[in-house]
N, C-alpha and C. Protein backbone atom coordinates (compact mmCIF):
# COMPACT_ATOMS: atom_id res chain seq x y z
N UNK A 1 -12.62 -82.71 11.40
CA UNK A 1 -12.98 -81.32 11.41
C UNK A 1 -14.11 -81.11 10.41
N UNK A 2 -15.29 -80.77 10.57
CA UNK A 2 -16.49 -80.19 10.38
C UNK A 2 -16.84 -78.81 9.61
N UNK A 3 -16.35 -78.12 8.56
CA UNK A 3 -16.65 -76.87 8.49
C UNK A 3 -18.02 -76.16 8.29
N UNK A 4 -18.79 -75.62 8.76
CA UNK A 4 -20.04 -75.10 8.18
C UNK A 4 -20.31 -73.73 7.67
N UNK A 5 -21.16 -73.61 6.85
CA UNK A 5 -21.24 -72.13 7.00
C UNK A 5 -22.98 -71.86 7.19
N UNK A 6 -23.29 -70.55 7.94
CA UNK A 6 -24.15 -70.58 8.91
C UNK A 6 -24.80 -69.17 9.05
N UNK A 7 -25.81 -68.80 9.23
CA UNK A 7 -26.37 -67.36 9.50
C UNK A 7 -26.52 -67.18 10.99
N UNK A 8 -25.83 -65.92 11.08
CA UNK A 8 -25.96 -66.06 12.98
C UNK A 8 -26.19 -63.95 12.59
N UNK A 9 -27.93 -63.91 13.12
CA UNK A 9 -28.39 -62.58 12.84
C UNK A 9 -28.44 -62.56 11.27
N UNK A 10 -28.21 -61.59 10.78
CA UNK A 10 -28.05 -61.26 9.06
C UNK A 10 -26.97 -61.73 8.65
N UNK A 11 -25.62 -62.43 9.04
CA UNK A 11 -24.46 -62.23 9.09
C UNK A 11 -24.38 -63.67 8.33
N UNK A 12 -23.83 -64.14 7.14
CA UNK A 12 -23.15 -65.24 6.70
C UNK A 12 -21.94 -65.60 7.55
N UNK A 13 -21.62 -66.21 7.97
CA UNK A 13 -20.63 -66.70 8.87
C UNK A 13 -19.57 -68.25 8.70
N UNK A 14 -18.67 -68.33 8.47
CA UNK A 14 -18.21 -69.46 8.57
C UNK A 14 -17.52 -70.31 10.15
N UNK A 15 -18.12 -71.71 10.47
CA UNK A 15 -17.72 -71.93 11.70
C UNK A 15 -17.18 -73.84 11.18
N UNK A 16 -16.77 -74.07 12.73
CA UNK A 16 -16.59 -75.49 12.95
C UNK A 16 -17.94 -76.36 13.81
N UNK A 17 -18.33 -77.18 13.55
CA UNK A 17 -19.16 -78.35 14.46
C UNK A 17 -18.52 -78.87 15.01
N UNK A 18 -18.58 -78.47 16.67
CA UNK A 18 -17.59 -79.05 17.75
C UNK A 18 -18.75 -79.85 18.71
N UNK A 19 -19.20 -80.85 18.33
CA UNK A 19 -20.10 -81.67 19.75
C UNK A 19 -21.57 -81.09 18.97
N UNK A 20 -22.18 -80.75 19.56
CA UNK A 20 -23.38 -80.16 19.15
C UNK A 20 -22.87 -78.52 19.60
N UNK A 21 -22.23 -78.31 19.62
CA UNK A 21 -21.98 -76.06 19.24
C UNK A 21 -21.40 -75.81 17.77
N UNK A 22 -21.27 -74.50 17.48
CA UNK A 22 -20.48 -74.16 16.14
C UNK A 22 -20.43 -73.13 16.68
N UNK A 23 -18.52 -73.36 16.34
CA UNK A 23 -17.44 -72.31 16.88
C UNK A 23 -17.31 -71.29 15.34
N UNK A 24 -17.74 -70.09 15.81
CA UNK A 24 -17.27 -68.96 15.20
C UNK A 24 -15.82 -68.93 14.70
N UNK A 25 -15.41 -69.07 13.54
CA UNK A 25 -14.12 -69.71 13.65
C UNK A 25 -13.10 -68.11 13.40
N UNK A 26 -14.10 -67.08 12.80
CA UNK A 26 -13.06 -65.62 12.61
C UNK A 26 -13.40 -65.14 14.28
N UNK A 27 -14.44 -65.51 15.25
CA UNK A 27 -14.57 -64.64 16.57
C UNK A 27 -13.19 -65.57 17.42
N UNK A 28 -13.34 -66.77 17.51
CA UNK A 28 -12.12 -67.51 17.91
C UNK A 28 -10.79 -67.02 17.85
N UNK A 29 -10.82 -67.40 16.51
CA UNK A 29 -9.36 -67.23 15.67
C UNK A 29 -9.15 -65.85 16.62
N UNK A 30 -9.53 -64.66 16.78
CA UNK A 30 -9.10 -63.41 17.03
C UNK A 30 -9.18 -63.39 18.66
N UNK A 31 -9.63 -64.39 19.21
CA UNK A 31 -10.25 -64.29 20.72
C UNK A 31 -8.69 -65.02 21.35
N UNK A 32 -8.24 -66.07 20.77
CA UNK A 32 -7.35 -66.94 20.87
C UNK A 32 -6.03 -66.81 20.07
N UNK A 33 -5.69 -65.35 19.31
CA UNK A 33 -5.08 -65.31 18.76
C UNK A 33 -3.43 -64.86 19.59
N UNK A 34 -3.72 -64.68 20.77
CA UNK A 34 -2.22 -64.37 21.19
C UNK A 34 -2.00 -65.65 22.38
N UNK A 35 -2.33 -66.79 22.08
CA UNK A 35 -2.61 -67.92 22.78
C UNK A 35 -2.25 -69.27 21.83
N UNK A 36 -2.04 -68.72 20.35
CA UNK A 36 -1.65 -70.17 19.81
C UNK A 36 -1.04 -68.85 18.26
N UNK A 37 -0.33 -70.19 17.91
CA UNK A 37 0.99 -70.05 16.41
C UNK A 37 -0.10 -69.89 15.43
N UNK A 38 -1.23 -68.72 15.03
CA UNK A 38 -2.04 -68.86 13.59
C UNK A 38 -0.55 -68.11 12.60
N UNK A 39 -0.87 -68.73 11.88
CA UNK A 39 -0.63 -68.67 10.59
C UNK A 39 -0.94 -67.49 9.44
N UNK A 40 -2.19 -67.47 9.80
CA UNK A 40 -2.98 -65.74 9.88
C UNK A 40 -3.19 -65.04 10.56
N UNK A 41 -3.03 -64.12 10.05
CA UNK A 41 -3.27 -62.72 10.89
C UNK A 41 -5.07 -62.60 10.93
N UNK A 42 -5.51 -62.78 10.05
CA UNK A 42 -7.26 -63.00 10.84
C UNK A 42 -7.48 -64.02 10.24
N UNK A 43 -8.99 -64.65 10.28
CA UNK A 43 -9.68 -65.93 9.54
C UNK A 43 -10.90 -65.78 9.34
N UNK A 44 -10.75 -65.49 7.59
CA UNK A 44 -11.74 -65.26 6.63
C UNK A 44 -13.39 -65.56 7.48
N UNK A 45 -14.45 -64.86 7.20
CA UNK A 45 -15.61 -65.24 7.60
C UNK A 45 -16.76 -65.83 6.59
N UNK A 46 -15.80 -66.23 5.28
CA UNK A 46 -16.42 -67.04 4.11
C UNK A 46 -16.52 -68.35 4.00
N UNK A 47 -16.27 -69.10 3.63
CA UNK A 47 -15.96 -70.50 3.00
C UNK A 47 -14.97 -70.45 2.37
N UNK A 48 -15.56 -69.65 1.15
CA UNK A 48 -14.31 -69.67 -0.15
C UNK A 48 -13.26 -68.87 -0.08
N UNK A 49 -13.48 -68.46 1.08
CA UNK A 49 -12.01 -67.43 1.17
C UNK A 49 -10.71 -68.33 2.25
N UNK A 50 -11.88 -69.22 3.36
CA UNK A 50 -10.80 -70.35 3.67
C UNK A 50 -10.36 -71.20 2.75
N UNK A 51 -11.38 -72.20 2.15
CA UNK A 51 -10.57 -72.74 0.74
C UNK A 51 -9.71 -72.01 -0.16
N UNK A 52 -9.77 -70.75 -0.64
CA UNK A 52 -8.67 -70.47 -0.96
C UNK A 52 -7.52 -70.01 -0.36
N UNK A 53 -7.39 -69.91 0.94
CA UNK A 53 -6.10 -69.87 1.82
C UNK A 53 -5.64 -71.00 2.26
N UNK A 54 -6.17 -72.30 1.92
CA UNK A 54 -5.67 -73.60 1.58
C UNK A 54 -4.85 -73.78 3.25
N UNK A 55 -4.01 -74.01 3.36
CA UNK A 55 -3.02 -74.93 4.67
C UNK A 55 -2.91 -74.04 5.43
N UNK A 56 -3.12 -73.06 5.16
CA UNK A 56 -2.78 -71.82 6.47
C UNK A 56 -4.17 -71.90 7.11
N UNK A 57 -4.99 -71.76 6.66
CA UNK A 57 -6.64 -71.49 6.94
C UNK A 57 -7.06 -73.39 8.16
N UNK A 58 -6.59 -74.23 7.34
CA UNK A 58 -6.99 -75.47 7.86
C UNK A 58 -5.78 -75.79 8.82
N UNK A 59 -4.75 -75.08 8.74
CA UNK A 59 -3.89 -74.82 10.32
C UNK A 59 -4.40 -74.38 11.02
N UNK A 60 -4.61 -73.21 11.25
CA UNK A 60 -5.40 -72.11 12.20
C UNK A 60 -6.55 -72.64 12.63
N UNK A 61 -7.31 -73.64 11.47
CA UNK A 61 -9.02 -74.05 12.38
C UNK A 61 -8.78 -75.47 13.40
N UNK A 62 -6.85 -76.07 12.72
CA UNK A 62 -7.18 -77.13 13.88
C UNK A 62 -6.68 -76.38 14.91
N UNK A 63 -6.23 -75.61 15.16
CA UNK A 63 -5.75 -75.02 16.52
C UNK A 63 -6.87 -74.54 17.11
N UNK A 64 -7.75 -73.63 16.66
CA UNK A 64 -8.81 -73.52 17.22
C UNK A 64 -10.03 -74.58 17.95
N UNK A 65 -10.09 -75.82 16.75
CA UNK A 65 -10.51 -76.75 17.07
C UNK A 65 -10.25 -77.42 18.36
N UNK A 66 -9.09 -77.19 18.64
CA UNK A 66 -8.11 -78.36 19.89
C UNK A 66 -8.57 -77.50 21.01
N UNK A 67 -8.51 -75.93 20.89
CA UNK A 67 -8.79 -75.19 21.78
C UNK A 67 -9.95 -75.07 22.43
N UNK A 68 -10.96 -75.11 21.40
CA UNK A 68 -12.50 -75.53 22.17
C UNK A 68 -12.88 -76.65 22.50
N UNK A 69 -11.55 -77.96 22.31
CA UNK A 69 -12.54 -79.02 22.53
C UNK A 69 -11.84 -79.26 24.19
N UNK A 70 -10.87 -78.45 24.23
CA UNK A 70 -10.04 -77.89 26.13
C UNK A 70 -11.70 -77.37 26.85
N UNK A 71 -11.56 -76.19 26.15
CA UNK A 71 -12.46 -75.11 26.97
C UNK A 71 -13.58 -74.44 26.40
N UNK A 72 -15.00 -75.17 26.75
CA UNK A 72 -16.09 -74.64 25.49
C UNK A 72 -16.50 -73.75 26.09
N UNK A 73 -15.86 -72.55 25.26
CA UNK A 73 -16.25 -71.11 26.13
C UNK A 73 -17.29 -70.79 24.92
N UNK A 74 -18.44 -70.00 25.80
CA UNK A 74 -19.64 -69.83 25.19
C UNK A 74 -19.19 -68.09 24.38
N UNK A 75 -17.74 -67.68 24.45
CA UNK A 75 -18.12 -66.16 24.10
C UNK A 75 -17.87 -66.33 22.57
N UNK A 76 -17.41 -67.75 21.66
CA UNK A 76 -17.25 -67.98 20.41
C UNK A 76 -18.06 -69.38 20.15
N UNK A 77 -18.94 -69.53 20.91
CA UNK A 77 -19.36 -71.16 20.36
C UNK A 77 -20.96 -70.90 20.65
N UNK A 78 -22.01 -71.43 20.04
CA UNK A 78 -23.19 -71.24 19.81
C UNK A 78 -23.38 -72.36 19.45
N UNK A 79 -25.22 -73.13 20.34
CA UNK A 79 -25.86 -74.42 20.23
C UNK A 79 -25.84 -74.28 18.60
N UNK A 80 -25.69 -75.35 17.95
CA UNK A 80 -26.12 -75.82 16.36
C UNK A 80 -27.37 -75.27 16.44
N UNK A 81 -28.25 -75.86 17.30
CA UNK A 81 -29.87 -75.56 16.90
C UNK A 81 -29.95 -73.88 17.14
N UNK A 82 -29.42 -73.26 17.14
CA UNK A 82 -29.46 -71.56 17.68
C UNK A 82 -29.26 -70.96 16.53
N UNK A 83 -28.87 -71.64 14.99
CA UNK A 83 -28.36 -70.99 14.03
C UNK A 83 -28.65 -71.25 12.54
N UNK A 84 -28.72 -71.05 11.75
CA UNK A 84 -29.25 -71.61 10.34
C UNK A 84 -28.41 -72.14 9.83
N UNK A 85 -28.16 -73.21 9.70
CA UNK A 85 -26.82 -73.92 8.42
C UNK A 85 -27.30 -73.57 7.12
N UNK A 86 -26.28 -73.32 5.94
CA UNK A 86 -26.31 -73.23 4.72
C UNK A 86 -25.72 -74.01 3.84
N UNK A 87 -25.24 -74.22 2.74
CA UNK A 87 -25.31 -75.63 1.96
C UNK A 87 -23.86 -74.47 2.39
N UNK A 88 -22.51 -75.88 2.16
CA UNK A 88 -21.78 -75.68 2.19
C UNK A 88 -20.51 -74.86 1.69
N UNK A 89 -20.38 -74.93 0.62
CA UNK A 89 -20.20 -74.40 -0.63
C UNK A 89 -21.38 -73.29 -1.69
């Protein structure tokens, strides 16, 4: 699992690198949320706000993860090259 964080419009964003896309991991999480066991009730759109939700946060992104790598639906996943990566941390 891949985490990035990423500018998509003005918007700091935190996602996953699934293949060459990056899954929106708070548009997911909420798209897919009555479809799998999260742990959270939403998923942070920071970095440091997933690192600090520690096992719940890296539950919820492998479920998401498993879910897009089923069905790469374009309404939460965007080409890598479509978006700005930012240093990680």
């Amino acid at each position: 699992m891949k985490f990035v964080s990423y500018v998509s419009g003005v918007q700091e964003r935190v996602g996953l690198l699934v293949g060459s896309h990056i899954v929106d991991l708070e548009l997911a999480h909420h798209t897919l949320r009555h479809e799998h066991a999260f742990q959270l009730g939403r998923f942070p759109s920071d970095i440091l706000d997933v690192l600090e939700l520690g096992n719940a946060a890296l539950h919820d992104a492998r479920l998401v993860e498993e879910a897009c790598r089923k069905s790469m639906d374009d309404a939460y996943m965007l080409p890598a090259d479509h978006v700005t990566l930012l240093s990680p941390v």
